[in-house]
Structures are given as structure tokens and as C-alpha cells.
C-alpha atoms as a PDB file:
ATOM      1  CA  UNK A   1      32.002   3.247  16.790  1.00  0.00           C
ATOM      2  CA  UNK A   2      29.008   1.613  18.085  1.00  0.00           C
ATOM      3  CA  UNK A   3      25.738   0.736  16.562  1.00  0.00           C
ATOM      4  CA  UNK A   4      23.706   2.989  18.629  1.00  0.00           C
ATOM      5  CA  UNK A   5      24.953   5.798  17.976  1.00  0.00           C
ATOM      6  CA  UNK A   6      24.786   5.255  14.028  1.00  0.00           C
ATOM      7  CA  UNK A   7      21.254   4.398  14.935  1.00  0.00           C
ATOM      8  CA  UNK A   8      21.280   7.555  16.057  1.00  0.00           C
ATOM      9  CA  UNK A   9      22.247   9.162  13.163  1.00  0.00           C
ATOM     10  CA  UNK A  10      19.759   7.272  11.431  1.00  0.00           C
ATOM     11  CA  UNK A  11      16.879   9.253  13.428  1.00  0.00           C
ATOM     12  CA  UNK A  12      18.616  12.737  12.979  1.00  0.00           C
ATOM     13  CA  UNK A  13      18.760  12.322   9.227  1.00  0.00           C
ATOM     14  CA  UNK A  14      15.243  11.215   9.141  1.00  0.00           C
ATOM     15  CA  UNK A  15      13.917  13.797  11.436  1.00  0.00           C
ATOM     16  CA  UNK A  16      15.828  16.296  10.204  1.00  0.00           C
ATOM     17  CA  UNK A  17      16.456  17.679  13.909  1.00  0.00           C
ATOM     18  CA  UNK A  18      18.015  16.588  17.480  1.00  0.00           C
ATOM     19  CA  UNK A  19      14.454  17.558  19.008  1.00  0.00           C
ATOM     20  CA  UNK A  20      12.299  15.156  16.428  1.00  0.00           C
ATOM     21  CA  UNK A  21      14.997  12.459  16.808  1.00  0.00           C
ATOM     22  CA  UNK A  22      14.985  12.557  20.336  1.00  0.00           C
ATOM     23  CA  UNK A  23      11.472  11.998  21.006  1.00  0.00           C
ATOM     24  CA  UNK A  24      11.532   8.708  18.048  1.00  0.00           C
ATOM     25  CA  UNK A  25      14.473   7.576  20.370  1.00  0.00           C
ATOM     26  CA  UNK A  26      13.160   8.455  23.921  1.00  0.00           C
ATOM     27  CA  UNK A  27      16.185  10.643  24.725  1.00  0.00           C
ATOM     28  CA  UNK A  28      16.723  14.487  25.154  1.00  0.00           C
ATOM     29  CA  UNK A  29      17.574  16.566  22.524  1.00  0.00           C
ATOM     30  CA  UNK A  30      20.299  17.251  24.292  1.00  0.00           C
ATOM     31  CA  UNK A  31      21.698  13.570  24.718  1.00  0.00           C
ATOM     32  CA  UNK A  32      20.964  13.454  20.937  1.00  0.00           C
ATOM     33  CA  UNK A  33      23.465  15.895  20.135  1.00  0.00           C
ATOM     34  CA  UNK A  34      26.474  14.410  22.609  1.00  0.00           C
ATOM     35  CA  UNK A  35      26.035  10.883  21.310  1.00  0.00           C
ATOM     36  CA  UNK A  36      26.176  12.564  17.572  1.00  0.00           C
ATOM     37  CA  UNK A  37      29.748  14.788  18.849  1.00  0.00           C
ATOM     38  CA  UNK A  38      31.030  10.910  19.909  1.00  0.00           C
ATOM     39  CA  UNK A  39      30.472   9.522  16.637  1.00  0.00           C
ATOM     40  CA  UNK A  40      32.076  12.881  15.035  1.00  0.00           C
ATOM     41  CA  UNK A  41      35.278  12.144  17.470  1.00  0.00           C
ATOM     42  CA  UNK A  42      35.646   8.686  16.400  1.00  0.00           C
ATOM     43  CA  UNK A  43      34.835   9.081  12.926  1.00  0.00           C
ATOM     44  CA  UNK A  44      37.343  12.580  13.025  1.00  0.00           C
ATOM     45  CA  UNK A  45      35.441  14.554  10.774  1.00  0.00           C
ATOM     46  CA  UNK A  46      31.827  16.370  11.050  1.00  0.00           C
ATOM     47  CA  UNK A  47      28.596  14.043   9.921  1.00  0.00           C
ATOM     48  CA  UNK A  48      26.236  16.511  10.581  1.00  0.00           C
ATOM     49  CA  UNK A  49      25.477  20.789   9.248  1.00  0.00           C
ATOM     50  CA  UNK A  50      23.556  22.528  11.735  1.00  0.00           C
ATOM     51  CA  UNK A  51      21.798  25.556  10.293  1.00  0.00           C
ATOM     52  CA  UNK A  52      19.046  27.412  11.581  1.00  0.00           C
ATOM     53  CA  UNK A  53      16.455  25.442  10.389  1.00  0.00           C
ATOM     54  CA  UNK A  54      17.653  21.870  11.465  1.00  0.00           C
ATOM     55  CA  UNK A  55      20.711  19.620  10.409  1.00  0.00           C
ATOM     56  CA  UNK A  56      21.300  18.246   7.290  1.00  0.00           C
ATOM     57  CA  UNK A  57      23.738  15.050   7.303  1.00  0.00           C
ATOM     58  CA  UNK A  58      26.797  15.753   5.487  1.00  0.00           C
ATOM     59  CA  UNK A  59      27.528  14.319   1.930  1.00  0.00           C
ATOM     60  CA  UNK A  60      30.515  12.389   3.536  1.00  0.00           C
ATOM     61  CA  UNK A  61      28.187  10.275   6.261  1.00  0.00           C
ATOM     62  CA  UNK A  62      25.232   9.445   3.975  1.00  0.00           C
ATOM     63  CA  UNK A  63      27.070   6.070   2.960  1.00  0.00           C
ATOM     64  CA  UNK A  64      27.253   5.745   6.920  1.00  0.00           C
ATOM     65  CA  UNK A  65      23.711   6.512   7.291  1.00  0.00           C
ATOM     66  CA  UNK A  66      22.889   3.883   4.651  1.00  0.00           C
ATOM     67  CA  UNK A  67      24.883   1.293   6.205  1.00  0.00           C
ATOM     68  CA  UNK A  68      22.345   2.010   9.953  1.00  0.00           C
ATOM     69  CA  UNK A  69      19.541   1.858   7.658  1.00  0.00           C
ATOM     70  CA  UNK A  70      20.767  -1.906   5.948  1.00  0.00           C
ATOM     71  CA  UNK A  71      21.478  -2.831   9.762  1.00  0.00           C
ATOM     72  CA  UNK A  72      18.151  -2.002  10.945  1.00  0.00           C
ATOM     73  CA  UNK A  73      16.164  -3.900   8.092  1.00  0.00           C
ATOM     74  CA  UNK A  74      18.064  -6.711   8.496  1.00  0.00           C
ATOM     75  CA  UNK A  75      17.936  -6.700  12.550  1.00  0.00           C
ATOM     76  CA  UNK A  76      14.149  -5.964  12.538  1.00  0.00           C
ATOM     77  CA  UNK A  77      13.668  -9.234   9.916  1.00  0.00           C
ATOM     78  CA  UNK A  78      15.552 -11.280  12.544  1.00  0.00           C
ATOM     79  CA  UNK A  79      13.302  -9.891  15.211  1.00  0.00           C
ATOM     80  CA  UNK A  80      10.851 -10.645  13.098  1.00  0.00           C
ATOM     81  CA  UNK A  81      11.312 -13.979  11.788  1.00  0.00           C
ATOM     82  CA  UNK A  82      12.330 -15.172  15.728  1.00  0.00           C
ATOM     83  CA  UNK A  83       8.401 -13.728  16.884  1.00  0.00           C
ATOM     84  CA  UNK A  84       6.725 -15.967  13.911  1.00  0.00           C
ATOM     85  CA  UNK A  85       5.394 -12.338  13.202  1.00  0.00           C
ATOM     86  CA  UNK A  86       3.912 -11.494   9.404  1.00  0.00           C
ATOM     87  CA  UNK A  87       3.245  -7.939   8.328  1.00  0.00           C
ATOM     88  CA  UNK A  88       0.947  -8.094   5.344  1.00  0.00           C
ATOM     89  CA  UNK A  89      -0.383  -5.287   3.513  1.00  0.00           C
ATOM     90  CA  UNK A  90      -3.264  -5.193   1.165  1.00  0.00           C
ATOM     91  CA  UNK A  91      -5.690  -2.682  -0.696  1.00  0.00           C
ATOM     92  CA  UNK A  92      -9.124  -1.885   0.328  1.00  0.00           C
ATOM     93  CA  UNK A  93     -11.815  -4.331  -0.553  1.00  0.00           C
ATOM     94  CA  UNK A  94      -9.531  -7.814  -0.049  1.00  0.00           C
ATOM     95  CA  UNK A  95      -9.537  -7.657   3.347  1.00  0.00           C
ATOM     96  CA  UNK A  96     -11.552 -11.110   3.660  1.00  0.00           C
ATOM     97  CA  UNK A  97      -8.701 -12.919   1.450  1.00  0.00           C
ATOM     98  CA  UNK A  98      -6.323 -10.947   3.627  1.00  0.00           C
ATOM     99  CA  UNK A  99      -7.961 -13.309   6.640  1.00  0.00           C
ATOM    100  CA  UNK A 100      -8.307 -16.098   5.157  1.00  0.00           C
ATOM    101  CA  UNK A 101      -4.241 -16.297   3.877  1.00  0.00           C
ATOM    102  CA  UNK A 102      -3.784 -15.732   7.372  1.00  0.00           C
ATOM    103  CA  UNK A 103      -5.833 -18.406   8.376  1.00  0.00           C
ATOM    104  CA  UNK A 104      -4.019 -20.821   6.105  1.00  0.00           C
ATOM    105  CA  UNK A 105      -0.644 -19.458   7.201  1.00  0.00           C
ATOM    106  CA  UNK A 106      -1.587 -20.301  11.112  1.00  0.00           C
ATOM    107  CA  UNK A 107      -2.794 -23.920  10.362  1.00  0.00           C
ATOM    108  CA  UNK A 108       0.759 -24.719   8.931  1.00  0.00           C
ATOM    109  CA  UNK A 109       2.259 -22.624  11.758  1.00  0.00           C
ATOM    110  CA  UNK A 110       0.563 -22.032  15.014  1.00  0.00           C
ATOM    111  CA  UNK A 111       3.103 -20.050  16.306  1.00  0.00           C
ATOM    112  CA  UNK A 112       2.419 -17.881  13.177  1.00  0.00           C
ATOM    113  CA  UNK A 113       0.801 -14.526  13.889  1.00  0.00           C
ATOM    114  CA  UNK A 114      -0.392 -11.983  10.770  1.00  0.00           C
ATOM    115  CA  UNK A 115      -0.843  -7.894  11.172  1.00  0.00           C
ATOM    116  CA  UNK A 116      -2.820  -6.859   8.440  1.00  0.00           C
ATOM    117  CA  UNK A 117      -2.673  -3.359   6.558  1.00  0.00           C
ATOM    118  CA  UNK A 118      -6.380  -2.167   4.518  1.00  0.00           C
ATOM    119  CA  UNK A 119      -6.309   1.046   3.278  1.00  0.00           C
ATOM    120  CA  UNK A 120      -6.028   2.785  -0.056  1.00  0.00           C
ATOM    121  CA  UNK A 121      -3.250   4.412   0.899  1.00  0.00           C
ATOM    122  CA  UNK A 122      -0.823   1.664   0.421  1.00  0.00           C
ATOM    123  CA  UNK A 123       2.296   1.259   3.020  1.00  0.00           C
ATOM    124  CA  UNK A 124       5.880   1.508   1.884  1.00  0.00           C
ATOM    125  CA  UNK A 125       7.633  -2.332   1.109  1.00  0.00           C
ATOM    126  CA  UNK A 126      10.743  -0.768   0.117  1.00  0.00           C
ATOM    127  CA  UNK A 127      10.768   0.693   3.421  1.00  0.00           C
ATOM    128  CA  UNK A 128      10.052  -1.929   4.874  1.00  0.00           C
ATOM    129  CA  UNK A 129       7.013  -0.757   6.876  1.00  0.00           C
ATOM    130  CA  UNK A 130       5.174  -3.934   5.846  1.00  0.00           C
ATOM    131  CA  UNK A 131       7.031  -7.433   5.412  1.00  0.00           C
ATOM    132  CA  UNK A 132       4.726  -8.675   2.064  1.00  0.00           C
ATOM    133  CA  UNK A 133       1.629  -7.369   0.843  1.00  0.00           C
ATOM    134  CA  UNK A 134      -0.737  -7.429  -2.532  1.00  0.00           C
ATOM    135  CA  UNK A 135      -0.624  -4.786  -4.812  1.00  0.00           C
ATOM    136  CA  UNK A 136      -2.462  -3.803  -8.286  1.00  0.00           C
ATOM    137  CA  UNK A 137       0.343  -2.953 -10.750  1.00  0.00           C
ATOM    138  CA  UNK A 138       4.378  -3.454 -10.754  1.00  0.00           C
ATOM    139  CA  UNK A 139       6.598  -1.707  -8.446  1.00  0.00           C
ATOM    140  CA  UNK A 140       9.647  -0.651 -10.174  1.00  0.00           C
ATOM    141  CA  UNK A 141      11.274  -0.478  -6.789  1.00  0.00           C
ATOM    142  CA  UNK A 142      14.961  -2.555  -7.404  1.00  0.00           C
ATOM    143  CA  UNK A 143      14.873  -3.958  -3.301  1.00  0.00           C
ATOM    144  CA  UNK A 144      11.131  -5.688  -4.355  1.00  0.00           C
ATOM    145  CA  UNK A 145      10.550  -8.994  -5.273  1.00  0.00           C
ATOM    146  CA  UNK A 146       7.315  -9.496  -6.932  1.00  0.00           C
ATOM    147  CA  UNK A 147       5.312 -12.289  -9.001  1.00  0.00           C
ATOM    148  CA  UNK A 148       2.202 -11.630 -11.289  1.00  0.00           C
ATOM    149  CA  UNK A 149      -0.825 -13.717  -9.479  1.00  0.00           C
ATOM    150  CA  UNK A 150      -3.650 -12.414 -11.701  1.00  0.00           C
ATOM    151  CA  UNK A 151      -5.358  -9.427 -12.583  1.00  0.00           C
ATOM    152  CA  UNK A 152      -9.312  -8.278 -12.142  1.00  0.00           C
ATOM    153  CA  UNK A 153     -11.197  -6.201 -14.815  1.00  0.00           C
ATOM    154  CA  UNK A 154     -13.133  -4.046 -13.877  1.00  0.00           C
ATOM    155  CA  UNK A 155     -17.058  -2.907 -14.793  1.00  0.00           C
ATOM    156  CA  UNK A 156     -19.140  -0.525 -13.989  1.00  0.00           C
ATOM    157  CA  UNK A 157     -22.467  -0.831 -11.381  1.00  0.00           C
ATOM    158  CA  UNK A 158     -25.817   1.495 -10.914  1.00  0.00           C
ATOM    159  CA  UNK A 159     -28.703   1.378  -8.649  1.00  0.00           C
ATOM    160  CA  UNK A 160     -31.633   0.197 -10.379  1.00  0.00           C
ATOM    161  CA  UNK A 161     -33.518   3.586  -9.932  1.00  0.00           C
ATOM    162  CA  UNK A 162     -30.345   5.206 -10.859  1.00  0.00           C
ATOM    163  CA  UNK A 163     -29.997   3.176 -14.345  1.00  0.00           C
ATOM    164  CA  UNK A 164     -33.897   3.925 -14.722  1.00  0.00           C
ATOM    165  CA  UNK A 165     -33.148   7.503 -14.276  1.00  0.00           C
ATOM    166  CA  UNK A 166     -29.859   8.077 -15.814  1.00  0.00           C
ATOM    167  CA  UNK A 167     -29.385   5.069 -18.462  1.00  0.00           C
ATOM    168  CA  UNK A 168     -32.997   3.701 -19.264  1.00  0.00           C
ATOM    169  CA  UNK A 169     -30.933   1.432 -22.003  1.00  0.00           C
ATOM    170  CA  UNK A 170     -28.160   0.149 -19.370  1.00  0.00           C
ATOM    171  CA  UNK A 171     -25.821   0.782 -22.061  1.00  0.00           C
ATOM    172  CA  UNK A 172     -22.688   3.522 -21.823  1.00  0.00           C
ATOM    173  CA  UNK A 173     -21.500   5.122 -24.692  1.00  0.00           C
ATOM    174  CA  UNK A 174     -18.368   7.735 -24.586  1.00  0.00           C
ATOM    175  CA  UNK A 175     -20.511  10.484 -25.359  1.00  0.00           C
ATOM    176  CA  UNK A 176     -23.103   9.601 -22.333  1.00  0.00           C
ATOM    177  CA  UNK A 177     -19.899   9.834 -19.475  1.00  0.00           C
ATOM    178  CA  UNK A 178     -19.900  13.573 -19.399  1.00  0.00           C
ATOM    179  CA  UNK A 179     -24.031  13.438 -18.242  1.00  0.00           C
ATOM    180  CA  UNK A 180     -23.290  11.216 -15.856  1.00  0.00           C
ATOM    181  CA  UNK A 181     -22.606  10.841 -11.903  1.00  0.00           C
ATOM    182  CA  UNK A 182     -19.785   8.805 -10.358  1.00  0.00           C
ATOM    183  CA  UNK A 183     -19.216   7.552  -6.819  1.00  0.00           C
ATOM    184  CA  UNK A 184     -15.225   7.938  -6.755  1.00  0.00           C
ATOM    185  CA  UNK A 185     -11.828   7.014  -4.934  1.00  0.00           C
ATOM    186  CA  UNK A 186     -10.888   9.923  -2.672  1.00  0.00           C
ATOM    187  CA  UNK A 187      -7.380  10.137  -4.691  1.00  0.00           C
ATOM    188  CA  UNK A 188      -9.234   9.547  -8.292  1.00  0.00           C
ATOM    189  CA  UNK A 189      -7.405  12.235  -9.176  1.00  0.00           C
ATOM    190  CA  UNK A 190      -4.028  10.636  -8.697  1.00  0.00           C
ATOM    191  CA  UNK A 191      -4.927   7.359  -9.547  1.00  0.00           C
ATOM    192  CA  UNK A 192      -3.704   5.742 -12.568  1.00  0.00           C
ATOM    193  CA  UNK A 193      -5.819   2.730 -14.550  1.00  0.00           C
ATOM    194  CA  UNK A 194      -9.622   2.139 -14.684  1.00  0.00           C
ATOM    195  CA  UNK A 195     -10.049   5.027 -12.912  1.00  0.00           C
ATOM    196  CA  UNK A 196      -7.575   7.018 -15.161  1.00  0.00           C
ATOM    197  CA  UNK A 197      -9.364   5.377 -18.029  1.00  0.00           C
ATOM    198  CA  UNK A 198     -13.155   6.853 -16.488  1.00  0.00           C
ATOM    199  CA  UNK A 199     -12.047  10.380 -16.214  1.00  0.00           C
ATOM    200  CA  UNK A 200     -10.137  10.217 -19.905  1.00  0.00           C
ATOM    201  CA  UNK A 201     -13.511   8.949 -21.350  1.00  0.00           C
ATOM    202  CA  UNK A 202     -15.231  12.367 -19.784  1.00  0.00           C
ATOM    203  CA  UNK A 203     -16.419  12.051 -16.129  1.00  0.00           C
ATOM    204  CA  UNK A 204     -16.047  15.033 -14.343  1.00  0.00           C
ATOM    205  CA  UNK A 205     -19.097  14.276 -11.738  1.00  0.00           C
ATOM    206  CA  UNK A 206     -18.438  12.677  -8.440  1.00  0.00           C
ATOM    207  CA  UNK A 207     -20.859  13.680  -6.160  1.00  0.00           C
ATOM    208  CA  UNK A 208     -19.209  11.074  -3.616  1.00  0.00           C
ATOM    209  CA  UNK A 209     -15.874  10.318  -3.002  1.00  0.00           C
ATOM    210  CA  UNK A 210     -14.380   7.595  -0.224  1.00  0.00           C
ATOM    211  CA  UNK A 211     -11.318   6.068   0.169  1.00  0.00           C
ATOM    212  CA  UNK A 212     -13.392   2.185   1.297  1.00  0.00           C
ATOM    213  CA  UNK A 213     -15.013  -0.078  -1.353  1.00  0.00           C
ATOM    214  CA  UNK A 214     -18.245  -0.110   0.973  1.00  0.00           C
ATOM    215  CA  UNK A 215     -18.768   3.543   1.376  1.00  0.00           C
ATOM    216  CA  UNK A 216     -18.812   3.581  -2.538  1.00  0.00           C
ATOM    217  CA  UNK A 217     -20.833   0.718  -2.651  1.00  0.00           C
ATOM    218  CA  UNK A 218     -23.240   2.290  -0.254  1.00  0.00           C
ATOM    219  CA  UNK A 219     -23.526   5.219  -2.042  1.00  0.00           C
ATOM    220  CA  UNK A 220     -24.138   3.400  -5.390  1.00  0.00           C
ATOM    221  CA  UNK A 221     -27.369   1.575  -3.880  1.00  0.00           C
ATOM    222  CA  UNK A 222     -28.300   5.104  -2.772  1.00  0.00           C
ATOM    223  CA  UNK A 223     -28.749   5.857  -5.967  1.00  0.00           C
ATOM    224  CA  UNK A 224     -26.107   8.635  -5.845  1.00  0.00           C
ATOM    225  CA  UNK A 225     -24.099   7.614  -9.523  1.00  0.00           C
ATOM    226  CA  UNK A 226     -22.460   4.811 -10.793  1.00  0.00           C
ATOM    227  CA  UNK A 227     -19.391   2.940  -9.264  1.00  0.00           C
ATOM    228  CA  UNK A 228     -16.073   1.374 -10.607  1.00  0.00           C
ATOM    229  CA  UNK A 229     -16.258  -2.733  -8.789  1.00  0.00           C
ATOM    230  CA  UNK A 230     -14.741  -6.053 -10.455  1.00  0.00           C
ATOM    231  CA  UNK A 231     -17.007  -7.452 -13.359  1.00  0.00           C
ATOM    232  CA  UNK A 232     -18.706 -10.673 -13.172  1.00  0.00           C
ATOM    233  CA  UNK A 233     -21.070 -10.241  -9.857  1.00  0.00           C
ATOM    234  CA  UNK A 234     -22.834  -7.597  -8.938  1.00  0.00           C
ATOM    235  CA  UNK A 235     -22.564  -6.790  -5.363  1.00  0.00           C
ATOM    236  CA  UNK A 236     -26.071  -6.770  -3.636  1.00  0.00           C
ATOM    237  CA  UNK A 237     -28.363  -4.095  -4.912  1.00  0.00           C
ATOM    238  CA  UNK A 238     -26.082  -3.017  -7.791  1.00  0.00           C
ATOM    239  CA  UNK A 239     -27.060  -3.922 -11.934  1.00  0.00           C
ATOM    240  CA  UNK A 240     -23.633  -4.418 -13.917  1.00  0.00           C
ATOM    241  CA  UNK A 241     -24.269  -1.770 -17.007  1.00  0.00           C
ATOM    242  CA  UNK A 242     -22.903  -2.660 -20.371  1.00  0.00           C
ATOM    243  CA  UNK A 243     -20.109  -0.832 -21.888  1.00  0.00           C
ATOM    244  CA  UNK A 244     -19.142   0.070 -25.413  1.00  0.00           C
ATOM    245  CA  UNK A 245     -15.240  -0.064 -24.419  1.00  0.00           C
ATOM    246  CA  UNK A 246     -13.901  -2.523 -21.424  1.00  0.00           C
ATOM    247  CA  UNK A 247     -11.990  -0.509 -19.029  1.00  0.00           C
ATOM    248  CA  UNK A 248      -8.489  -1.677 -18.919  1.00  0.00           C
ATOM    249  CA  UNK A 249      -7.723  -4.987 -16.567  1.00  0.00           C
ATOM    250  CA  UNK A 250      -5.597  -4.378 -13.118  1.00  0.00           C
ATOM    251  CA  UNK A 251      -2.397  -6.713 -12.792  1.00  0.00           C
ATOM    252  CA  UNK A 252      -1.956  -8.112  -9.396  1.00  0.00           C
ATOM    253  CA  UNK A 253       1.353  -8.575  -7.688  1.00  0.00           C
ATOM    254  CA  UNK A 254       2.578 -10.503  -4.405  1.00  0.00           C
ATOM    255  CA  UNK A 255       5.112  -8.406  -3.041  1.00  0.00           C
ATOM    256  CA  UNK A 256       7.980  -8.558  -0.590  1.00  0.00           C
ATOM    257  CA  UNK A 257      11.301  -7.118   0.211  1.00  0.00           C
ATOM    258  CA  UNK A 258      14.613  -9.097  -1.900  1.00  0.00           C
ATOM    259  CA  UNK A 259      15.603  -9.434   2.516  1.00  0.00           C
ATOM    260  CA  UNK A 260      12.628 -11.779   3.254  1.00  0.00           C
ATOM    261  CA  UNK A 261      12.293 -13.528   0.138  1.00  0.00           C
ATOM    262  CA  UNK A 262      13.902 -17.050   1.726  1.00  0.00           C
ATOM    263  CA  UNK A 263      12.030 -16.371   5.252  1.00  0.00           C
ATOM    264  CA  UNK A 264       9.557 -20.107   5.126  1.00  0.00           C
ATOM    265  CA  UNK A 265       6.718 -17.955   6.928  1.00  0.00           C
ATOM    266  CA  UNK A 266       6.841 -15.141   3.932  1.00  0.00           C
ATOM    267  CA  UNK A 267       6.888 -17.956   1.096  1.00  0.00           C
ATOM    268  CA  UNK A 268       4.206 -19.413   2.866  1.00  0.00           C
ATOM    269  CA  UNK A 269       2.259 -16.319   2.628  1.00  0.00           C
ATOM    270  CA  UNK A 270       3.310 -15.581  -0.560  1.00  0.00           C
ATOM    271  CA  UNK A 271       1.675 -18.832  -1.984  1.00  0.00           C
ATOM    272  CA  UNK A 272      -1.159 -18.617   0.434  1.00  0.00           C
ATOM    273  CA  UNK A 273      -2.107 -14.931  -1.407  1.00  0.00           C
ATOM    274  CA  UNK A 274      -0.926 -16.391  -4.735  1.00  0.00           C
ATOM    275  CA  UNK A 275      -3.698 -19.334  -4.317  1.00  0.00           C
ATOM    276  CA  UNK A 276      -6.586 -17.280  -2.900  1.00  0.00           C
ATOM    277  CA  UNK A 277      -6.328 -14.493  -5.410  1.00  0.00           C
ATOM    278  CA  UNK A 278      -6.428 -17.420  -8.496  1.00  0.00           C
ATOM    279  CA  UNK A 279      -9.426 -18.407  -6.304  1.00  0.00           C
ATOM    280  CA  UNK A 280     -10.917 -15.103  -6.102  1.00  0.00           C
ATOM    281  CA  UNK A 281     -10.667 -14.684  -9.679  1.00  0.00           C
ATOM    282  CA  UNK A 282     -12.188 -17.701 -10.684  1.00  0.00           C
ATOM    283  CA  UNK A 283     -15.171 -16.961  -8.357  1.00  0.00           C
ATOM    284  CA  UNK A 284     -15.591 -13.609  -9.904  1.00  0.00           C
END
């Protein structure tokens, strides 16, 4: 039994079918299915069900399967780790400290080079389809190691002709959400937290929905509602309103997968992120 074609197997229980894994692998469907017959020869026993939808790996092979999948995280690390290469994932709006832990990273290491990950949508650690990355709240994921490097409260912002319009008194009561407009996250509605926390306390407005801080913040200065940013400073052209309840604080985690956690270029980035987020906070 040979690696590649467990590696196979891998793809086929992923994809579900010879045809999907064949084109992840850049073989024919048809090579697919001989190399998976092998294994079944070796092995003397079935590992996959063909039905008439797909194939389904058998109950037997999934500790197989799990074994390709350790083997391939721990091969790509050591591909990893041997190109100096750091995958670093972060949510919208920190893409600055993103470059800037990057930046501190290369001076140690010049060999050093980051890919970094903004989006709301956040990428999958566990699966490994980002090496470390900053996230707001605790995974429960068992594979993750994570340390607490701050947290950010957050406040709510207006245009000045909106707040003239809307909230001549710049103070928000509970009873005043429901009247209101809010410029929201495009997945507000699965989103747990401050934003949780706005739609409990009655906002059912949002004339504007983005998944990027600075399409929200656009539309805030536009005067289209009133938008969910970290207190302290008001970003240009926004007034911070005052609130008769704080909306609950975000805990902030650095990340990374138990497999990297003694790789020198991940602790490095781990304490670069750790020291610019302390930073971040104090500035805010």
C-alpha cells in the first residue's frame, strides 16, 4: 500500500465521486477508479460503495481515510515550513495589522513570506486551509491552539445629517432601535455578538448590507443609517452616538493548528499579532 493511492482515497471521499476526484488529482476518472481496485486488492476487502449517485467510503476505510488526511497536514506543514511560507487569516477591517505583522515577521526572517486571508467569511484552521489567523471569539475546535490577545467593544456611528435627522439628541434608547436604519453585515443574520445584541434590542431596518468594513462605512457617511465600528474614534465623517446599554465586547484570539504550534516562523507570528492587536487596542 502506497501513499498515493490513499491520497487517492482521500479525494474520492471528499468529492464524493471518481469524476470530481479526478479532476482535484489531474487524472481520469477512469485511472481514479483502477488505483482505488489496487488499494481494495491489497487491503482485501472493499473501501468504497458505489451507488447511483456517487460512492460513499465504507465504514471499515474511514480510519484509513483519516490516517491520508493526518499524512497530508503534516506533509503540507513540512512543505511549508521548508518554503519560509506563512498562511495567515484575518477578518475584514484588520487588514493593515495583517501587513504590518507581516512586516515584522520578514525583518526577523527575510526568507519569510506571508499570504494573507480578509474576508468575513473566515477560512477553516482546523482544516488547515490557513496556517494561523485572528479570530473574534473561541473556537471550540480540539486540533486549535488559541490565546486570548484582547478584545474591542464596540459603538455605534451616524452621519451627522443622519443623527440630525434620525437622533437630534445623539442618544439611543431601546425603544428608539425599532425607528431606526442600520448599515449591516451581509450574514447579520447569522452572526452572533454585537450584532446579535442590535437585532435583540429591535432593529429590523438595514437598508444596506456588505460583507467589507468600508462599504458600511461608506454607506454610513451617506447618510444611509447607523453602523456597528470599534468605540473610541470615529472613523472620518462618522459622530460616535451615545448608548443607554454598551453592546457586549468581542474577545480576540490568535489561532493556529496544535501541528504548527512549535514551527519558530508561526510563534513569531503569533507574538507579532499578539503585540499589534495590544497596540491596536490601546490606540483605539
Amino acid at each position: 500500500m502506497n501513499w498515493d493511492d490513499c491520497r487517492i482515497l482521500l479525494e474520492v471521499d471528499r468529492c464524493g465521486s471518481f469524476l470530481a476526484a479526478g479532476r482535484r488529482l489531474g487524472m481520469s476518472a477512469s485511472t481514479v477508479m483502477r488505483r482505488i481496485s489496487t488499494l481494495e486488492r491489497e487491503l482485501g476487502r472493499s473501501v468504497v460503495h458505489r451507488t447511483s449517485h456517487g460512492v460513499q467510503i465504507e465504514a471499515e476505510a474511514h480510519a484509513l481515510v483519516e490516517i491520508a488526511a493526518g499524512f497530508e497536514q503534516s506533509l503540507s506543514a513540512h512543505e511549508r515550513e521548508r518554503a519560509a511560507a506563512i498562511r495567515l487569516s484575518v477578518p475584514d477591517g484588520f487588514g493593515r495589522l495583517a501587513a504590518e505583522a507581516a512586516r515584522r515577521c520578514w525583518q526577523q526572517d527575510p526568507t519569510t513570506s506571508v499570504e494573507v486571508s480578509v474576508d468575513s467569511t473566515l477560512v477553516d484552521l482546523a482544516e488547515r486551509h490557513a496556517d494561523i489567523g485572528l479570530r473574534g471569539g473561541r473556537s471550540t475546535s480540539r486540533v486549535l491552539v488559541q490565546k486570548r490577545v484582547g478584545e474591542i467593544s464596540p459603538a455605534l456611528f451616524a452621519s451627522a445629517s443622519y443623527i440630525a435627522r434620525h437622533v437630534p439628541s445623539r442618544t439611543l434608547t431601546r425603544a428608539e432601535y425599532p425607528n431606526q436604519h442600520f448599515i449591516g453585515d451581509q450574514h447579520a443574520g447569522r452572526e452572533l455578538g454585537p450584532l446579535q445584541w442590535l437585532v435583540a434590542r429591535g432593529a429590523t431596518v438595514f437598508p444596506f448590507r456588505a460583507n467589507t468594513i468600508e462599504a458600511r462605512l461608506e454607506a454610513a457617511r451617506a447618510g444611509m443609517g447607523i453602523v456597528m465600528y470599534a468605540a473610541g474614534v470615529a472613523p472620518a465623517g462618522l459622530e460616535e452616538l451615545v448608548l443607554d446599554a454598551a453592546a457586549p465586547s468581542v474577545p480576540f484570539y490568535v489561532v493556529m493548528h496544535q501541528d504548527l504550534k512549535r514551527v519558530p516562523r508561526m510563534r513569531a507570528m503569533a507574538t507579532a499579532l499578539t503585540q499589534l492587536f495590544s497596540e491596536h487596542a490601546e490606540a483605539l
